[in-house]
Protein backbone atom coordinates (compact mmCIF):
# COMPACT_ATOMS: atom_id res chain seq x y z
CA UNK A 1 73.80 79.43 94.05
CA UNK A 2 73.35 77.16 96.75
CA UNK A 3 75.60 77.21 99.82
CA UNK A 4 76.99 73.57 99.44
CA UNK A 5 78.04 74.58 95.99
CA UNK A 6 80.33 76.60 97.16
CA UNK A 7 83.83 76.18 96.87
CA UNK A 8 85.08 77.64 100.48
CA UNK A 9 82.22 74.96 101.91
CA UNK A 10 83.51 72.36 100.20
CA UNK A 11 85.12 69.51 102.21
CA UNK A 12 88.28 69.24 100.59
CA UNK A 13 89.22 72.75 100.91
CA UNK A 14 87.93 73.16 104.27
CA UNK A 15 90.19 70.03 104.91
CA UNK A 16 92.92 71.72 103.02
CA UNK A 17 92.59 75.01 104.98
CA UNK A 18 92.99 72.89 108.69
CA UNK A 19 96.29 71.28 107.59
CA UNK A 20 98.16 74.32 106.53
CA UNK A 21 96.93 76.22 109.78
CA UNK A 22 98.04 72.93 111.75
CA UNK A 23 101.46 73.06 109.91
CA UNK A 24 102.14 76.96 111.01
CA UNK A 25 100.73 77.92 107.60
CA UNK A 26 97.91 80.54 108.51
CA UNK A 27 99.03 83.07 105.54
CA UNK A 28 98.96 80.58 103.09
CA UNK A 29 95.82 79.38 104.37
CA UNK A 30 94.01 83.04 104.24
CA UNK A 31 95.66 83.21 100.81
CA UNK A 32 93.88 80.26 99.22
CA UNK A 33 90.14 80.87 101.44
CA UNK A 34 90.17 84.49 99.73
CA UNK A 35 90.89 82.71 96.12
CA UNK A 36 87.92 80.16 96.79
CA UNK A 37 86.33 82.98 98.15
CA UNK A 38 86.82 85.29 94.64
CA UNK A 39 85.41 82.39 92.69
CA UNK A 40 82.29 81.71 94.81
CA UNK A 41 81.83 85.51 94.24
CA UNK A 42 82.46 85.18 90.28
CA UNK A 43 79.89 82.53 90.50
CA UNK A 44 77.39 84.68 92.20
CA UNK A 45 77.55 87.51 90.16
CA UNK A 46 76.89 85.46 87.07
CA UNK A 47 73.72 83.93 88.51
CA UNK A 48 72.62 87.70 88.91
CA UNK A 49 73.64 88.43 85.51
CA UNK A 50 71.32 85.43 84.04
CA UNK A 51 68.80 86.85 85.94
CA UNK A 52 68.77 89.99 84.71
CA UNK A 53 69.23 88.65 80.90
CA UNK A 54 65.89 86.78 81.26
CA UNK A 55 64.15 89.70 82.32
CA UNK A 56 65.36 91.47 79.21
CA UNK A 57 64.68 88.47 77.29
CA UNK A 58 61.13 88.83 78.58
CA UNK A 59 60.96 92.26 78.45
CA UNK A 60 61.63 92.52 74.89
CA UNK A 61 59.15 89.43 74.03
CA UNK A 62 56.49 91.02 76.12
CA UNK A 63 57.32 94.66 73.80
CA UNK A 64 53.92 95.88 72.31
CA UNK A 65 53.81 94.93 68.90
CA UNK A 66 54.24 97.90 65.92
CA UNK A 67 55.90 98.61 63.16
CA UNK A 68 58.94 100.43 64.89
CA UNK A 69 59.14 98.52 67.90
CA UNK A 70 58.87 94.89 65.31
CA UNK A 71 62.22 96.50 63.63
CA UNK A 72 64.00 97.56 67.24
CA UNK A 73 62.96 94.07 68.51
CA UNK A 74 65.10 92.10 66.18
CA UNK A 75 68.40 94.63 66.90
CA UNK A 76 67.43 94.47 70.97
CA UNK A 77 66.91 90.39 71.02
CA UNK A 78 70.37 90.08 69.29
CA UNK A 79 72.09 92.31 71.27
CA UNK A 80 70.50 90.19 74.28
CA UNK A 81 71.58 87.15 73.20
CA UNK A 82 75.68 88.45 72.30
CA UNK A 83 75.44 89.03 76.35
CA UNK A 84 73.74 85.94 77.29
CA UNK A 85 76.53 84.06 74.63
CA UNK A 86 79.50 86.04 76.71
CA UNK A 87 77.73 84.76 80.14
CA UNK A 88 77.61 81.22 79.62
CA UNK A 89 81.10 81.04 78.44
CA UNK A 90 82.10 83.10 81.46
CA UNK A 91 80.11 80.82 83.82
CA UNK A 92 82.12 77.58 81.66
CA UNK A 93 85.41 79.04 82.38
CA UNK A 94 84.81 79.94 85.84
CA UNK A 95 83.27 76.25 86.13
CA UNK A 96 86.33 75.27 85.18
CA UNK A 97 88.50 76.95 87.20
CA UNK A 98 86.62 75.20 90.41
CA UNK A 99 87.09 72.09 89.49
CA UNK A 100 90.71 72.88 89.09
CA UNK A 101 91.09 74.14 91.93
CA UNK A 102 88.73 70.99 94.06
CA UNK A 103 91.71 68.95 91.72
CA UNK A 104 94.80 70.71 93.12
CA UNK A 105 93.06 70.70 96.79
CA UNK A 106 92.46 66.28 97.11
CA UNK A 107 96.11 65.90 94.92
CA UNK A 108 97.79 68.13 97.93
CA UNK A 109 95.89 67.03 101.07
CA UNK A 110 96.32 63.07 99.77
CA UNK A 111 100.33 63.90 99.10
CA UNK A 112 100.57 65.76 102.78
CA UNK A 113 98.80 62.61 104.28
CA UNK A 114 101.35 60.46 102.58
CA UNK A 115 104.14 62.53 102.75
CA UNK A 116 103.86 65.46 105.57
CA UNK A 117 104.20 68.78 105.80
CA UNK A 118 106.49 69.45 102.58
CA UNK A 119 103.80 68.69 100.48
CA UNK A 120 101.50 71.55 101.37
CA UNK A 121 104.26 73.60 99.56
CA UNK A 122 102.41 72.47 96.87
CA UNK A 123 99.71 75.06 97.19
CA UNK A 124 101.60 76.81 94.36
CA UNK A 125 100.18 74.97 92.04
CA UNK A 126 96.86 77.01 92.49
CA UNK A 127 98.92 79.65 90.57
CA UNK A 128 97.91 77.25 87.65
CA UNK A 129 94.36 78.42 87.20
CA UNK A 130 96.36 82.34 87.27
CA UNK A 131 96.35 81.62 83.47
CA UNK A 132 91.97 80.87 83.21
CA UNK A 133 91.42 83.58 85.37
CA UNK A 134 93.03 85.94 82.96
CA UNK A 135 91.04 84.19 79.62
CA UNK A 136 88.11 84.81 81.96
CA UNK A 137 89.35 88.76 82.69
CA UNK A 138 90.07 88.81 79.00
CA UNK A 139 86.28 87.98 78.01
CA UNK A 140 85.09 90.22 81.31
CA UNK A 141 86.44 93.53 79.40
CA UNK A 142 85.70 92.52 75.79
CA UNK A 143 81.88 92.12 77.40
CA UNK A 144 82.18 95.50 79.01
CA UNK A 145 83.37 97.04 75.57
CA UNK A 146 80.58 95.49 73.54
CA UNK A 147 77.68 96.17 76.28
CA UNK A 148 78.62 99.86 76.19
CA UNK A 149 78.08 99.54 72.37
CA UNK A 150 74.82 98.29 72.66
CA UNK A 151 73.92 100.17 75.65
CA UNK A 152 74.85 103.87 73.32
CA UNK A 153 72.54 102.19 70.56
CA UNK A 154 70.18 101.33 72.39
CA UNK A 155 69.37 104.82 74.19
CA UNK A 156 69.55 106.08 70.71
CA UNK A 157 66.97 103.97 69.65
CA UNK A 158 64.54 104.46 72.89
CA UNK A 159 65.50 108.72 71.76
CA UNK A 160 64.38 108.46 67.98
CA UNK A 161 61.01 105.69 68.96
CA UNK A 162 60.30 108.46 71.70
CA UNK A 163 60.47 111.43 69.66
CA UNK A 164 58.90 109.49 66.85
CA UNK A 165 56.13 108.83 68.97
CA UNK A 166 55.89 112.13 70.67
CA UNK A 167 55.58 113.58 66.21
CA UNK A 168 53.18 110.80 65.81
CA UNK A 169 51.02 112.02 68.69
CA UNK A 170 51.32 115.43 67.67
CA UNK A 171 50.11 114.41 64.10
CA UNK A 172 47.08 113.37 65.72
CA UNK A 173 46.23 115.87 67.90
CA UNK A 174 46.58 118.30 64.64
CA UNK A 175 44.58 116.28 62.79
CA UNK A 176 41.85 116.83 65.84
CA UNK A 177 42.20 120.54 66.33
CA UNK A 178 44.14 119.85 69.30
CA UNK A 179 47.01 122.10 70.08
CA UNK A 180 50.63 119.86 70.03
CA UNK A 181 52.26 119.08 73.13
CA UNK A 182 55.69 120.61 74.17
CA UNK A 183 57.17 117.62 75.17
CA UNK A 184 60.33 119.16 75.71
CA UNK A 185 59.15 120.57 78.74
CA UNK A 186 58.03 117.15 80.14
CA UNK A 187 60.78 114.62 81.05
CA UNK A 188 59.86 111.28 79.23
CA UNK A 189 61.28 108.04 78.78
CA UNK A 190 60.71 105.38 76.49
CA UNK A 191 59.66 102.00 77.64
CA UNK A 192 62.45 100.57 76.52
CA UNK A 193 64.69 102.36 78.94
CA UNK A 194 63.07 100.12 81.56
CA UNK A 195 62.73 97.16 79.39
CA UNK A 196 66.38 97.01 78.25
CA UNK A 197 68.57 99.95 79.01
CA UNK A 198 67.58 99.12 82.89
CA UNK A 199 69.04 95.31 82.69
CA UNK A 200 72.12 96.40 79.77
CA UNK A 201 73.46 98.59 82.79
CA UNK A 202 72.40 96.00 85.59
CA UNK A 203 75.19 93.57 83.60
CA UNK A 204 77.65 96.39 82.32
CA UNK A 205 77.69 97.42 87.14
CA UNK A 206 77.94 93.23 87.29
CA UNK A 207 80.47 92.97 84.51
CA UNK A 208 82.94 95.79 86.42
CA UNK A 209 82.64 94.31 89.42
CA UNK A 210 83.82 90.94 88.21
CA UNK A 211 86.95 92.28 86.80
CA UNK A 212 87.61 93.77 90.08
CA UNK A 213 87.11 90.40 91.90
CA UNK A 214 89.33 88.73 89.13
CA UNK A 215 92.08 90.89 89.42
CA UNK A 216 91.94 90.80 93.53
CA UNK A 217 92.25 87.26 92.92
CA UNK A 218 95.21 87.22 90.50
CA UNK A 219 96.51 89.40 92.97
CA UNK A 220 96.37 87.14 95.87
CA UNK A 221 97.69 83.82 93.60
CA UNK A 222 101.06 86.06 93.25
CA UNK A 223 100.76 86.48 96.87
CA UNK A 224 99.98 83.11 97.90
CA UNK A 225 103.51 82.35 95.81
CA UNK A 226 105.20 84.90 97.56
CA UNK A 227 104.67 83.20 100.80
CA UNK A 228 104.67 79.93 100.43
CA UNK A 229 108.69 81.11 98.56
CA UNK A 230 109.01 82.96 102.25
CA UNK A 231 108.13 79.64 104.07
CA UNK A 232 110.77 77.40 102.24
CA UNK A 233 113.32 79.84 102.47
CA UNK A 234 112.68 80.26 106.43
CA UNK A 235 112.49 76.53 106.91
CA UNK A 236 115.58 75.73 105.24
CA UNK A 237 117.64 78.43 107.31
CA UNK A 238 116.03 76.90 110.10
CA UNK A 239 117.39 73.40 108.65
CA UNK A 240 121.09 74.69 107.72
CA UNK A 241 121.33 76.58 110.95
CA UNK A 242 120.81 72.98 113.17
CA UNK A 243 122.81 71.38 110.65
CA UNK A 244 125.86 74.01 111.01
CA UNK A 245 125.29 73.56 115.07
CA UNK A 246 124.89 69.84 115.23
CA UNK A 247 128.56 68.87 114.12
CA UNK A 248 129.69 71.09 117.04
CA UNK A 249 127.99 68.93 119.83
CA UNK A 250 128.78 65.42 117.98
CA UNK A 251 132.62 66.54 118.47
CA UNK A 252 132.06 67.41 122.06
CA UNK A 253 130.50 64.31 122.37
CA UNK A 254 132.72 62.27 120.59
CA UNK A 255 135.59 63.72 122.08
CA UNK A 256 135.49 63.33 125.80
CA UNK A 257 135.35 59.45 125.72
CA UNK A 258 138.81 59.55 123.77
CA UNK A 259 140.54 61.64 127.18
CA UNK A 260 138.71 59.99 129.18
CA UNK A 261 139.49 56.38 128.15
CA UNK A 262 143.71 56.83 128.16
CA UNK A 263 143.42 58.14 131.37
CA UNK A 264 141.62 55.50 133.00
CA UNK A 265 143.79 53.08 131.62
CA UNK A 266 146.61 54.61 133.11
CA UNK A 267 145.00 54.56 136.14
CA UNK A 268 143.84 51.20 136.51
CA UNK A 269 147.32 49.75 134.86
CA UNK A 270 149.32 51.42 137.96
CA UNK A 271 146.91 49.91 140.31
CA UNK A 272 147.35 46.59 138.92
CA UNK A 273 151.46 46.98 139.18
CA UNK A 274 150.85 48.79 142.62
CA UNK A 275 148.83 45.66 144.40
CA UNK A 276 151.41 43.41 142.11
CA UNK A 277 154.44 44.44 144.33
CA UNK A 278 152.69 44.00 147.52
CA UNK A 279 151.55 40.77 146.68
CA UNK A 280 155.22 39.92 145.94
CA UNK A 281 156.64 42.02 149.28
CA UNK A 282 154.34 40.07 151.56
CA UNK A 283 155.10 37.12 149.41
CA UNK A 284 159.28 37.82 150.36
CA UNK A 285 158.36 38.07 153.89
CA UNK A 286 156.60 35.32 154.32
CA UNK A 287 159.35 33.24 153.48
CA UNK A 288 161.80 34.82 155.52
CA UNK A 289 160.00 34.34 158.81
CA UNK A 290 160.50 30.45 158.72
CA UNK A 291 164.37 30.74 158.53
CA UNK A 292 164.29 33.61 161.87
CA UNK A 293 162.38 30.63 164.02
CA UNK A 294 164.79 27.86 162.54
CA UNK A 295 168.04 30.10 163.45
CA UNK A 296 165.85 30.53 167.31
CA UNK A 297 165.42 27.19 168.05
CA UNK A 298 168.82 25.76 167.18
């Protein structure tokens, strides 16, 4: 899989992934980089699984051609293509889930660009593909069930064609004066233990891992939930707390002007009567003076 395929190289997550750390949302952030990060790994492991399904496609084309091995061919090549069926319908349902998930990541980062920083609460919604990932955990173990089927038949075969052949071999040497070979003292194995058995337990080690990986990443949507719940909750404490404190200061505020105001209308009132009765004292005394001189200068 090639490394621009990928869905933590993507632009749109990587875009996705700077505005929650730029809004104080690392956690969340981590949260959905490991989920992109589980899905790259899903995709991964299936590549490897195709790989090793064309091998044993190959393999068992490439078989030498008898009577026994004609009639084990038919039961190996089916069994090949059950897994190869249950691989491409995991990699369609994991195909799905990234484009999902590319979906969520433009419909969030568009919203927080139009909106703000509310919007990234909307990383939730990548609990949505919670439900795919479980169809695709679902299919995982079924897969894991049926390739230990095939992979007890099929070591049963590669017993009975080796022991045939080790009778048939014996036959001959018989029929040639030859003494038979104890070939229970010689540790043999068929060639279809490399051929098929090899690749059948290649997938079954792939197969386990992959549920791993999905439940780590159901694990982490739950978490992702979790904190992004946290977040809201902290944010509108934060919110009510300003609010409760805000009313407090608008009273101080509010309140001083109405003292104030009275009191300096008061004030300015008695300075206004004050400078009134000296106007009208000096006013009293000027007139008086005239009559003093008049009374002087008779």
């Amino acid at each position: 899989m090639e490394a621009e395929k990928t869905l933590t190289n993507e632009e749109i997550i990587r875009e996705l992934l700077d505005l929650l750390k730029k809004n104080t949302m690392k956690e969340q952030a981590n949260d959905v980089f490991e989920i992109c990060s589980y899905v790259d790994v899903l995709e991964k492991k299936i590549d490897s699984m195709t790989e090793e399904l064309t091998n044993m496609q190959n393999q068992i084309k490439e078989m030498q051609e008898d009577t026994l091995i004609n009639n084990a061919k038919k039961a190996l090549t089916e069994a090949q293509e059950r897994l190869n069926a249950r691989c491409e319908q995991i990699k369609s349902q994991v195909s799905e889930i990234k484009i999902q998930v590319k979906s969520t990541a433009k419909n969030i980062v568009d919203e927080t660009k139009a909106k703000g920083r509310a919007a990234l609460y909307r990383v939730t919604e990548f609990v949505g593909i919670k439900k795919r990932l479980l169809n695709v955990r679902t299919v995982v173990k079924d897969t894991i069930v049926s390739t230990d089927r095939d992979i007890a038949r099929t070591a049963l075969l590669a017993k009975g064609l080796r022991k045939a052949g080790q009778t048939v071999n014996n036959a001959f040497r018989t029929f040639a004066d030859k003494p038979e070979v104890d070939y229970s003292q010689k540790e043999q194995k068929h060639h279809l233990t490399k051929a098929v058995l090899a690749p059948m337990k290649a997938v079954r080690k792939l197969l386990v891992s992959m549920e791993m990986h999905l439940d780590a990443s159901i694990d982490k949507l739950d978490n992702l939930d979790m904190t992004v719940q946290f977040d809201k909750e902290k944010r509108m404490e934060h919110t009510k707390d300003k609010e409760q404190k805000a009313p407090d200061t608008e009273r101080e505020v509010i309140y001083s002007p109405m003292v104030a105001e009275p009191q300096e209308y008061k004030y300015n009132a008695d300075a206004f009567e004050a400078r009134k009765t000296s106007e009208a004292k000096q006013e009293t005394v000027g007139k008086e003076l005239p009559k003093v001189r008049e009374d002087k200068a008779r």
